[in-house]
N, C-alpha and C. Protein backbone atom coordinates (compact mmCIF):
# COMPACT_ATOMS: atom_id res chain seq x y z
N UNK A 1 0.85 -1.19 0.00
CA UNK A 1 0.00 0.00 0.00
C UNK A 1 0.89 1.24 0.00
N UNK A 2 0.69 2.08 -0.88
CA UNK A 2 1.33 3.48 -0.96
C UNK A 2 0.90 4.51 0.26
N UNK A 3 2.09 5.28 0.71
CA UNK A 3 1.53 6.35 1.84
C UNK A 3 0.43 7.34 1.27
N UNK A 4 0.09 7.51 0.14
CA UNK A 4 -1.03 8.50 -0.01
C UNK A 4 -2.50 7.82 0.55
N UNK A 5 -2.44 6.50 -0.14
CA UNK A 5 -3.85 5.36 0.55
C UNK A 5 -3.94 5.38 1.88
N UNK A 6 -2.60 4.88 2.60
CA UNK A 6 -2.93 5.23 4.05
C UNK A 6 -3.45 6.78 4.45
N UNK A 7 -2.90 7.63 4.02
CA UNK A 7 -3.14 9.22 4.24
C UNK A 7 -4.95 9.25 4.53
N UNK A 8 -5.07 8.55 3.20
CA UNK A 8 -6.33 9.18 2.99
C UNK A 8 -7.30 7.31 3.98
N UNK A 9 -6.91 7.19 4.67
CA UNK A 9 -7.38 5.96 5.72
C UNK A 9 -7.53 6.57 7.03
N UNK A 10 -6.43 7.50 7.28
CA UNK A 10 -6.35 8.39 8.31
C UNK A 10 -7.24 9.42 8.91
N UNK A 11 -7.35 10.18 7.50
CA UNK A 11 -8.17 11.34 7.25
C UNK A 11 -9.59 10.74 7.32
N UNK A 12 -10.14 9.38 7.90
CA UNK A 12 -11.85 9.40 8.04
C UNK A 12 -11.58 8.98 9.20
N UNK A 13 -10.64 9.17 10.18
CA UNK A 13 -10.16 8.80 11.65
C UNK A 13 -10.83 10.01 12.19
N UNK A 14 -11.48 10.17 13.42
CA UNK A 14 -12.10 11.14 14.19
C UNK A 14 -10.99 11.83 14.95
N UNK A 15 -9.95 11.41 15.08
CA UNK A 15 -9.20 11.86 15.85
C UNK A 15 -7.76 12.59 15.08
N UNK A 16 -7.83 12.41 14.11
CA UNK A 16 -5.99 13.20 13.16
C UNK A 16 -7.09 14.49 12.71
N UNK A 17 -6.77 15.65 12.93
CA UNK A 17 -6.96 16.86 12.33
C UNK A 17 -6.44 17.44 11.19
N UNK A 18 -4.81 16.36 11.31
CA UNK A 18 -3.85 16.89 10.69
C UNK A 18 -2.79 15.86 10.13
N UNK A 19 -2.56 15.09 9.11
CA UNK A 19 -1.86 14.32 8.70
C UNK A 19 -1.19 14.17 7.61
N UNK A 20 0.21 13.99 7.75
CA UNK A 20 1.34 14.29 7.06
C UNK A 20 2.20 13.38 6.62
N UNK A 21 3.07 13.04 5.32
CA UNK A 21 3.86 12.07 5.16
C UNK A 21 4.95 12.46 5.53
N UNK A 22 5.92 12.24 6.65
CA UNK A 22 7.09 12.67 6.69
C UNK A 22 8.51 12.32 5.57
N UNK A 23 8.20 10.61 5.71
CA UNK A 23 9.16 10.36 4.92
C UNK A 23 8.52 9.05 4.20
N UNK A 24 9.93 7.91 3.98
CA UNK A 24 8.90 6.49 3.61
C UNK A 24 8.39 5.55 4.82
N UNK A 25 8.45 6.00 5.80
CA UNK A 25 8.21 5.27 6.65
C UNK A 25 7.33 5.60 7.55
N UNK A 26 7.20 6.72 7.94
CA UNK A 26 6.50 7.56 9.24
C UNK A 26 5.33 8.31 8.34
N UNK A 27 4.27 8.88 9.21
CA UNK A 27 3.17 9.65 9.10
C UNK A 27 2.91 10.16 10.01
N UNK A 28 2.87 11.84 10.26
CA UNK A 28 2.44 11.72 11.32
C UNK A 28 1.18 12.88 11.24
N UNK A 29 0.69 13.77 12.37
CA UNK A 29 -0.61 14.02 12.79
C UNK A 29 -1.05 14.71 13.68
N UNK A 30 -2.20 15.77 14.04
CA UNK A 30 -2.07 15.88 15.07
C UNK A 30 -3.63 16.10 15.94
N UNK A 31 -3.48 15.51 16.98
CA UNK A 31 -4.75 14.83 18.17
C UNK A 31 -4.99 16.00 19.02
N UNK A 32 -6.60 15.24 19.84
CA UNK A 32 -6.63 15.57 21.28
C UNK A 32 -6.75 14.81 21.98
N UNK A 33 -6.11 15.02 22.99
CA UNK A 33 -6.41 14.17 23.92
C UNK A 33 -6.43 14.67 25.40
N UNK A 34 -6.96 14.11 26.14
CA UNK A 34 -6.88 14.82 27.85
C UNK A 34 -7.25 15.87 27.74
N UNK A 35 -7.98 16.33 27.19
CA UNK A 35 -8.78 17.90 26.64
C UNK A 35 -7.95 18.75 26.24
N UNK A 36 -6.66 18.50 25.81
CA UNK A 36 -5.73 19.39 25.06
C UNK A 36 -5.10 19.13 23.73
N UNK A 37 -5.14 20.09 22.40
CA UNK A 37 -5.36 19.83 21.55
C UNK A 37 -3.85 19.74 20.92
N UNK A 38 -3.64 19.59 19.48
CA UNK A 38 -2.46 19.45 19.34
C UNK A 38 -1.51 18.82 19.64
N UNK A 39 -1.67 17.48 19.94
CA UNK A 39 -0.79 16.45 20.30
C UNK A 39 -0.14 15.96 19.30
N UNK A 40 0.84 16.02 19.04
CA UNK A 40 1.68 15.22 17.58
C UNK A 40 1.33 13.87 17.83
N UNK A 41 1.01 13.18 16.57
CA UNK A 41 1.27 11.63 16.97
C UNK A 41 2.21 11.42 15.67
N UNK A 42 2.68 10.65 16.14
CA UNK A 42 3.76 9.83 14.81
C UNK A 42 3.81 8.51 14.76
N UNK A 43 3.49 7.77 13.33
CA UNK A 43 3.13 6.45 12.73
C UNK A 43 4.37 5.49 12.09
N UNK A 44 5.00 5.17 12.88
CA UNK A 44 5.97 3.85 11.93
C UNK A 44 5.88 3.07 11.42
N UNK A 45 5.99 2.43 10.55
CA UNK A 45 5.23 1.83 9.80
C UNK A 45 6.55 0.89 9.19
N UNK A 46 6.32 -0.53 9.34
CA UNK A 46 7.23 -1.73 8.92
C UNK A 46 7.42 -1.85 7.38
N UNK A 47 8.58 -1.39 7.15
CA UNK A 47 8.17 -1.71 5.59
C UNK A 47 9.16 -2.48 4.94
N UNK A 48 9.93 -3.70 5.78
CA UNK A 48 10.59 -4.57 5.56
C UNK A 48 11.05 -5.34 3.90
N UNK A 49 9.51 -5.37 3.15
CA UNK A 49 9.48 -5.78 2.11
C UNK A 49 9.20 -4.68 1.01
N UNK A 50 8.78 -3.52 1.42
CA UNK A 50 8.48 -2.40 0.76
C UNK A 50 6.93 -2.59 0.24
N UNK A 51 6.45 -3.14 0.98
CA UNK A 51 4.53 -3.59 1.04
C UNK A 51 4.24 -3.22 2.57
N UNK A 52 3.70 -2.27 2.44
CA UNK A 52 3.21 -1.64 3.64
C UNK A 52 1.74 -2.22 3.93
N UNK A 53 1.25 -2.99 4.94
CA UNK A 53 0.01 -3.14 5.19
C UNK A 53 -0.44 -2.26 6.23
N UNK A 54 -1.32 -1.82 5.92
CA UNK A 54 -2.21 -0.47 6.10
C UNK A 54 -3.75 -0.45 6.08
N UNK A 55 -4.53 -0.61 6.89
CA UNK A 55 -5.52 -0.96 6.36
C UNK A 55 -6.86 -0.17 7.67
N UNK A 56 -8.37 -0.46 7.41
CA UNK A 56 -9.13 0.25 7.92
C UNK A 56 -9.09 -0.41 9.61
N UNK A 57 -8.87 -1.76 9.06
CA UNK A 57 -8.50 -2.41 10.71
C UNK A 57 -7.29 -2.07 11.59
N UNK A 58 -6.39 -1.72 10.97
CA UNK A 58 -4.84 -1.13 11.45
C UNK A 58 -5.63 0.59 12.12
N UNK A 59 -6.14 1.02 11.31
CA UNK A 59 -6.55 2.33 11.89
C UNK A 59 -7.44 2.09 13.00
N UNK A 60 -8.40 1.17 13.14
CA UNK A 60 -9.16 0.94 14.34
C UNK A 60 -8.29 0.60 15.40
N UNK A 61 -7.24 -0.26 15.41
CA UNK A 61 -6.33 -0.72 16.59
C UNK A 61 -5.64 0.90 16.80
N UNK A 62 -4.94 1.29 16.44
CA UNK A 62 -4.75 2.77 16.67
C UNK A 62 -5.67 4.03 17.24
N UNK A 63 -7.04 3.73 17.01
CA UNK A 63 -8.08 4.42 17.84
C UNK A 63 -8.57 3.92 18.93
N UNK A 64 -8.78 2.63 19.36
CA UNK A 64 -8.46 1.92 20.48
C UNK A 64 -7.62 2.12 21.21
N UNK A 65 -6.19 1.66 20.64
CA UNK A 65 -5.22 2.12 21.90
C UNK A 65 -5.29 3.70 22.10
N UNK A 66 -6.30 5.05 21.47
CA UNK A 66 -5.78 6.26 21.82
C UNK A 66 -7.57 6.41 22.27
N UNK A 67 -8.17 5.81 22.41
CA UNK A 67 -9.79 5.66 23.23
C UNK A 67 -9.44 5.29 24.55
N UNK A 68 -8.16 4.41 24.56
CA UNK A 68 -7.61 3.51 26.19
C UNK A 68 -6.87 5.26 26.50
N UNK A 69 -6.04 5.19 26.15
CA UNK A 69 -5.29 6.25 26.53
C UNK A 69 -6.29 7.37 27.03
N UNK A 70 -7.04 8.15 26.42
CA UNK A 70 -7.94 9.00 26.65
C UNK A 70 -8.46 8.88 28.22
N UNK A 71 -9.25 7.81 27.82
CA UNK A 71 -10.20 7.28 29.20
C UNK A 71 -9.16 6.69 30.35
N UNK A 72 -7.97 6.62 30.46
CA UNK A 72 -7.12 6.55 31.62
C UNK A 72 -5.88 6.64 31.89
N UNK A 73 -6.59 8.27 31.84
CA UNK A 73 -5.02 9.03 32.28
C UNK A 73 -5.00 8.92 34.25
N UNK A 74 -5.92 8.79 34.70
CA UNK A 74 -5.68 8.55 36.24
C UNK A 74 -5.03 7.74 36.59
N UNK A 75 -5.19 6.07 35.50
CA UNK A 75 -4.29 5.14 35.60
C UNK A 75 -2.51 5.46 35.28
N UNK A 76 -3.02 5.98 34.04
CA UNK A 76 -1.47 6.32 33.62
C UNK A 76 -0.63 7.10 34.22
N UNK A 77 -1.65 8.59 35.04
CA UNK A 77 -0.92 9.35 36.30
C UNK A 77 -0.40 8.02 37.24
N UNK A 78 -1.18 7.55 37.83
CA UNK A 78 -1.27 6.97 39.18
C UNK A 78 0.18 5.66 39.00
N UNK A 79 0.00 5.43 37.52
CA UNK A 79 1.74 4.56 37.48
C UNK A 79 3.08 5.18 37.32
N UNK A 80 2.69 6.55 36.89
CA UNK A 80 4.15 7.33 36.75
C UNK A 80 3.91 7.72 38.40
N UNK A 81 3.49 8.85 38.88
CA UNK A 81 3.32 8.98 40.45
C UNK A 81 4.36 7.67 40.97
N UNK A 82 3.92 6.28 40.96
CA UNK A 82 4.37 5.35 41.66
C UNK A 82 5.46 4.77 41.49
N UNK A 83 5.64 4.36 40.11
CA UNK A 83 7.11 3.80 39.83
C UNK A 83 7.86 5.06 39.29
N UNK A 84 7.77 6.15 39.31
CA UNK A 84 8.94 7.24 39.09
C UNK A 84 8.85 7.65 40.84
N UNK A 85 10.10 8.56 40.96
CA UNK A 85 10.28 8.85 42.41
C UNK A 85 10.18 10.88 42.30
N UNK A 86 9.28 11.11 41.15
CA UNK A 86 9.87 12.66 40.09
C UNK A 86 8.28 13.01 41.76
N UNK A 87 7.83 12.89 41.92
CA UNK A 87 6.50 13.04 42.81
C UNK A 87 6.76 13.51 44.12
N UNK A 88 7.21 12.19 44.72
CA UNK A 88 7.31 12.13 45.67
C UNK A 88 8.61 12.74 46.38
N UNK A 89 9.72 12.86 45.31
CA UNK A 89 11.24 13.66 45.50
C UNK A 89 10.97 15.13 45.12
N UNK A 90 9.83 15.88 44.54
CA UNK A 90 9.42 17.08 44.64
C UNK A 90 9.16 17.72 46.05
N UNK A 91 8.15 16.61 46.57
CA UNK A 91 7.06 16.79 47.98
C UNK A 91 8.26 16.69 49.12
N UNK A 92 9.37 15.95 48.54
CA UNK A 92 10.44 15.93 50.04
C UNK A 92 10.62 17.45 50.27
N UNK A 93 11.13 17.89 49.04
CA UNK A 93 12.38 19.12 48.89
C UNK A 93 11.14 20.10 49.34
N UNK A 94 10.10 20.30 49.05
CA UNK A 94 9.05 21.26 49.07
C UNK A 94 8.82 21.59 51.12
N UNK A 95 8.81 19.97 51.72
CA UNK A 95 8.49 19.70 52.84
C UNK A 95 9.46 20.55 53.66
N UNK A 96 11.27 20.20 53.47
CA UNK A 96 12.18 20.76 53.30
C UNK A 96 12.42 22.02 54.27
N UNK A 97 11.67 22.71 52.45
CA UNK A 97 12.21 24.22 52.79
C UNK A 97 11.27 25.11 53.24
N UNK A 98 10.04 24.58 53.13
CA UNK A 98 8.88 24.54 54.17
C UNK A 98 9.46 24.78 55.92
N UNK A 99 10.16 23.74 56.17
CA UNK A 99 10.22 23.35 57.59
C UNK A 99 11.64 24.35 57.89
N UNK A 100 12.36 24.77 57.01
CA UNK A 100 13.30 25.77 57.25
C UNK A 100 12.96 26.90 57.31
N UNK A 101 12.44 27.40 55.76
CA UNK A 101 11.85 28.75 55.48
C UNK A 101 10.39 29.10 56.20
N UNK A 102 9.75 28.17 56.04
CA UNK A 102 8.20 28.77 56.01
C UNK A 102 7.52 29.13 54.58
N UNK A 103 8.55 28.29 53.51
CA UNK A 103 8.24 28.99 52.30
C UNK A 103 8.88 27.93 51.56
N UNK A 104 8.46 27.33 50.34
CA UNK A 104 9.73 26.78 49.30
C UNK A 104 9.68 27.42 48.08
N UNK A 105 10.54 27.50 47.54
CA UNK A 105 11.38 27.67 46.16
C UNK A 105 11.70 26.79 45.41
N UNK A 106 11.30 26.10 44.02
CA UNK A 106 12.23 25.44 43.84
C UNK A 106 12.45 26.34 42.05
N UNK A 107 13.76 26.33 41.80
CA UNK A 107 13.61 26.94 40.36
C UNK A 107 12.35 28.42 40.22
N UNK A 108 11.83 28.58 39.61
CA UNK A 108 11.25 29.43 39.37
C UNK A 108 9.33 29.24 39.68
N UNK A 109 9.25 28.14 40.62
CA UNK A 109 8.00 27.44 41.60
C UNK A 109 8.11 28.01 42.65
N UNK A 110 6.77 28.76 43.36
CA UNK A 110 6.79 28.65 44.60
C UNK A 110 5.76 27.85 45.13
N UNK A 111 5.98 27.20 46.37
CA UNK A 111 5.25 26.55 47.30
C UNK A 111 4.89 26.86 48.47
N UNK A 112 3.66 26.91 49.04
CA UNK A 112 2.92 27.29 50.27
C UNK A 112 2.48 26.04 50.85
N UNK A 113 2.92 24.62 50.28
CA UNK A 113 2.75 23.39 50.65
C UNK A 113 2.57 22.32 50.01
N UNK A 114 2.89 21.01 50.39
CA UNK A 114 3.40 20.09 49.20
C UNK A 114 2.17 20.05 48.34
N UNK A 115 2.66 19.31 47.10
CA UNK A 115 1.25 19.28 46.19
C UNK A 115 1.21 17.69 46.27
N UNK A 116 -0.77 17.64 46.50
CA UNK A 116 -1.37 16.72 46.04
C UNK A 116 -1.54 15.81 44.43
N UNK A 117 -1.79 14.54 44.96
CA UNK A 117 -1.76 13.55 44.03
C UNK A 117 -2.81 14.49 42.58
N UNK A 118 -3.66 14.62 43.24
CA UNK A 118 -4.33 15.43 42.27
C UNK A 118 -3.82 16.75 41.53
N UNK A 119 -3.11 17.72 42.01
CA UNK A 119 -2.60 18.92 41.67
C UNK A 119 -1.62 18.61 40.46
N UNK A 120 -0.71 17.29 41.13
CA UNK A 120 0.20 16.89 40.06
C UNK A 120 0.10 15.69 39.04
N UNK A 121 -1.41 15.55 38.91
CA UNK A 121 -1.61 14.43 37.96
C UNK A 121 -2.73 15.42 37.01
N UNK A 122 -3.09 16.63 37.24
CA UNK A 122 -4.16 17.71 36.65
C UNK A 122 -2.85 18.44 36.31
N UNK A 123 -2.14 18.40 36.30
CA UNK A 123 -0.73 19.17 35.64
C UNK A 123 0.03 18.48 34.72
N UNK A 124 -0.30 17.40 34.59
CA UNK A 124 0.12 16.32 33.46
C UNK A 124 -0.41 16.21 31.85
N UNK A 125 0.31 16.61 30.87
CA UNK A 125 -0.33 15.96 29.64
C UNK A 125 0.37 16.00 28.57
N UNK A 126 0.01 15.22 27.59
CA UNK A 126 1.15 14.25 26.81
C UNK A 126 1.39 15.03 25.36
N UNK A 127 2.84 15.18 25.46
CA UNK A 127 3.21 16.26 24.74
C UNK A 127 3.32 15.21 23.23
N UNK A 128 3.57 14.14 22.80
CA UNK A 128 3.40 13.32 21.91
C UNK A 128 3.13 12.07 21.80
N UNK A 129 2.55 11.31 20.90
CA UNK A 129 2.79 10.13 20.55
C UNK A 129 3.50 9.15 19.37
N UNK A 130 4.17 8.34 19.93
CA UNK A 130 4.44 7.42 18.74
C UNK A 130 4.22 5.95 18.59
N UNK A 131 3.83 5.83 17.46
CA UNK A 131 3.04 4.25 17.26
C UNK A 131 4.21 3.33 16.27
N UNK A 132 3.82 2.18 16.69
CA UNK A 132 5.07 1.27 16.08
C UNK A 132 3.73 0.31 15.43
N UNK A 133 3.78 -0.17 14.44
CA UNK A 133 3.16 -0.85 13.93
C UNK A 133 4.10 -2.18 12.74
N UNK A 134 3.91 -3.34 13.55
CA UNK A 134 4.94 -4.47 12.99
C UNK A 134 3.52 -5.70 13.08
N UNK A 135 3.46 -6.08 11.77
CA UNK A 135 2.52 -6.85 11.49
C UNK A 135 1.27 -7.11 12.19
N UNK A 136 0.72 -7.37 12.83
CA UNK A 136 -0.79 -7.38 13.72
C UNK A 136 -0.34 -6.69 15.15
N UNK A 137 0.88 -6.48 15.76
CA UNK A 137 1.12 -5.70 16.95
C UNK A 137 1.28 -4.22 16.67
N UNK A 138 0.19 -3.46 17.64
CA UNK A 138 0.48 -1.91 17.82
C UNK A 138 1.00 -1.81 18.72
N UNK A 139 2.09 -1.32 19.25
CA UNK A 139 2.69 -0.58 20.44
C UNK A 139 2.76 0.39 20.03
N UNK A 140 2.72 1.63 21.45
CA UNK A 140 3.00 2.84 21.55
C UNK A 140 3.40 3.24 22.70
N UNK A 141 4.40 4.53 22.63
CA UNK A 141 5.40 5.23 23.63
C UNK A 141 4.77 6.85 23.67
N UNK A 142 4.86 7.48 24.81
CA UNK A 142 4.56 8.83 24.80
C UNK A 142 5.22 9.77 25.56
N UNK A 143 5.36 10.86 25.54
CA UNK A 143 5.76 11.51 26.73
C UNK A 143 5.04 12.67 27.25
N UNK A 144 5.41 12.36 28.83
CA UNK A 144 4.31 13.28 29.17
C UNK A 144 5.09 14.93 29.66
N UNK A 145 4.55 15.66 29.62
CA UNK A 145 4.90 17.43 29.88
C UNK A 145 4.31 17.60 31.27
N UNK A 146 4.22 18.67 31.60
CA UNK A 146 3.21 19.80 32.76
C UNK A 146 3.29 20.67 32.56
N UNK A 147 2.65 21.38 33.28
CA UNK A 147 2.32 23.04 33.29
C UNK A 147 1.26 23.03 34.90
N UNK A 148 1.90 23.73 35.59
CA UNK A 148 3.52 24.27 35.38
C UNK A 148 4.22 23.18 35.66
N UNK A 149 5.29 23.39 35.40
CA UNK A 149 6.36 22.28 35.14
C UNK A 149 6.96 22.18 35.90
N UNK A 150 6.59 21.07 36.83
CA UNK A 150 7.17 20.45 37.96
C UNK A 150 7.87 19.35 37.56
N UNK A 151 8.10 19.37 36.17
CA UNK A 151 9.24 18.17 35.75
C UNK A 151 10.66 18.98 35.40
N UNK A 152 10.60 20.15 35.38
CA UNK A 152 11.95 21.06 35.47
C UNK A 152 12.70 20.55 34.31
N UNK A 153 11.74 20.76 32.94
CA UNK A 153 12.63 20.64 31.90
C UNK A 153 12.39 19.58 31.09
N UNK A 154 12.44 18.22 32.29
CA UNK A 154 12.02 16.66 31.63
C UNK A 154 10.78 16.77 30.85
N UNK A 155 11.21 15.08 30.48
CA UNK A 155 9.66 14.37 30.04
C UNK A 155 9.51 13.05 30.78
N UNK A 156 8.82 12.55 31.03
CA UNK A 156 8.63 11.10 31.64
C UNK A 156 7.97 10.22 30.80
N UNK A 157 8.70 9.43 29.78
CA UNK A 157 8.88 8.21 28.96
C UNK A 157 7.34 7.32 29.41
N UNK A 158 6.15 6.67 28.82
CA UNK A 158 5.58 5.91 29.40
C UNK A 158 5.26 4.76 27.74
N UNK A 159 5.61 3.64 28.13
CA UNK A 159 5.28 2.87 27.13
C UNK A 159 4.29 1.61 26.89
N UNK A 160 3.60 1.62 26.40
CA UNK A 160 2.41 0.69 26.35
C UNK A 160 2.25 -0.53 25.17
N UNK A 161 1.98 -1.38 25.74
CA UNK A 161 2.28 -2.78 24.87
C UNK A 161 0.82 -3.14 23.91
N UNK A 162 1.01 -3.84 23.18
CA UNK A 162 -0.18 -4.47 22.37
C UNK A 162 -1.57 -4.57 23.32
N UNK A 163 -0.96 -5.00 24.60
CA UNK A 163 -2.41 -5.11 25.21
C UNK A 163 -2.71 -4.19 26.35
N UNK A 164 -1.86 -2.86 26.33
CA UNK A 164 -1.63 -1.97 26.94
C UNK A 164 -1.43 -1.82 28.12
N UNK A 165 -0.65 -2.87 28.63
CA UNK A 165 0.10 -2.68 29.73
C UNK A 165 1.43 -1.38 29.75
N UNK A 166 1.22 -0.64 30.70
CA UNK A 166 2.38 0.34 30.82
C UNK A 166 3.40 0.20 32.23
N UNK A 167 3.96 0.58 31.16
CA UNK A 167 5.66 0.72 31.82
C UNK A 167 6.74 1.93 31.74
N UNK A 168 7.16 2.24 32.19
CA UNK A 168 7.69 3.60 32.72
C UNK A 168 9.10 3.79 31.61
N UNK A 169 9.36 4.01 30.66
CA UNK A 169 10.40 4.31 29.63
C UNK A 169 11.64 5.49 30.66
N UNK A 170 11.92 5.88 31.73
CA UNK A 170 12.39 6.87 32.32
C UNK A 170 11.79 8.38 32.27
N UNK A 171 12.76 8.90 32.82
CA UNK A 171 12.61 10.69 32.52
C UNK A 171 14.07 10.61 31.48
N UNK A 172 13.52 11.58 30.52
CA UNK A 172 14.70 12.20 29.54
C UNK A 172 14.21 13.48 29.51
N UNK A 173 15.23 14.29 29.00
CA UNK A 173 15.52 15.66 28.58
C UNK A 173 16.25 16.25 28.87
C-alpha cells in the first residue's frame, strides 16, 4: 500500500486533524487528547518488504489504543506517580524548605505546601505520541509534559504494549 492510501485511511479517523507524510516510513498528525489539543502523533510503519500493510483495521487498533489512553489518564498518572520517584522527591524538597523557610522555592516554583496527588496528575499531559506498527502488533510510547512544570525541563517516557500494559520508559531531557 502506498503512503497517499494510508493518508487518505487516516483522514476518516475522528481523531488526526492533521496528517502528514514525513518520509517512507513515518506519518504523522495531530490529536486531542486529555482535553488538550495538538498532540503530535507519529506512525511507523514496517516496511521490511516495501509492502506496507495499512488498512481500515490497522486504523481501528490505533483508535483503540488512543480511546484507552484518553479514558485513563488517572491510571497512567497513578503509574508514573508510583514507579517514578519525580512526585514524591518534589514533595520531600518542598516539605524541606517549608520546615526551614516557612516557604519553598524550587527553580522558578513557589510553594505554600506540598502538592497533592491530584494537583500533580491535573498538571500532566502528553506532549506526543508514537506508534510502532509491525505486522498485527500496535505498540505505543509517549511523553508526558506539565504546566507548570514540575518536571523542570524533563519528560517522563511511558510505554504501552499491544495489550496496553504500561511501563515507565524513564525521565529524559
Amino acid at each position: 500500500m502506498k503512503l497517499k492510501e494510508i493518508k487518505s485511511i487516516l483522514k476518516n479517523s475522528k481523531y488526526f486533524s492533521k496528517v502528514e507524510i514525513e518520509d517512507e516510513v513515518e506519518i504523522n498528525g495531530t490529536i486531542s487528547l486529555w482535553n488538550k489539543n495538538d498532540v503530535d502523533i507519529f506512525i511507523e510503519l514496517d516496511d521490511e518488504d516495501d509492502n506496507i500493510d495499512f488498512s481500515e483495521a490497522t486504523l481501528k487498533l490505533i483508535e483503540d489504543k488512543l480511546n484507552w489512553i484518553d479514558k485513563n489518564k488517572k491510571l497512567i498518572c497513578k503509574t508514573f506517580i508510583e514507579d517514578e520517584g519525580v512526585f514524591d522527591g518534589l514533595n520531600d524538597e518542598i516539605e524541606k524548605q517549608l520546615a526551614k523557610k516557612g516557604k519553598a522555592k524550587i527553580d522558578d516554583l513557589e510553594f505554600s505546601a506540598p502538592l497533592t496527588e491530584e494537583e500533580f496528575s491535573n498538571s500532566l499531559y502528553i506532549a506526543y505520541i508514537n506508534f510502532y506498527i509491525e505486522e498485527d502488533n500496535i505498540s505505543c510510547n509517549f511523553d508526558l509534559d506539565c504546566e507548570p512544570d514540575y518536571l523542570f525541563g524533563h519528560l517522563a517516557n511511558i510505554e504501552l504494549d499491544e495489550d496496553n500494559e504500561i511501563s515507565m520508559g524513564g525521565i529524559n531531557g
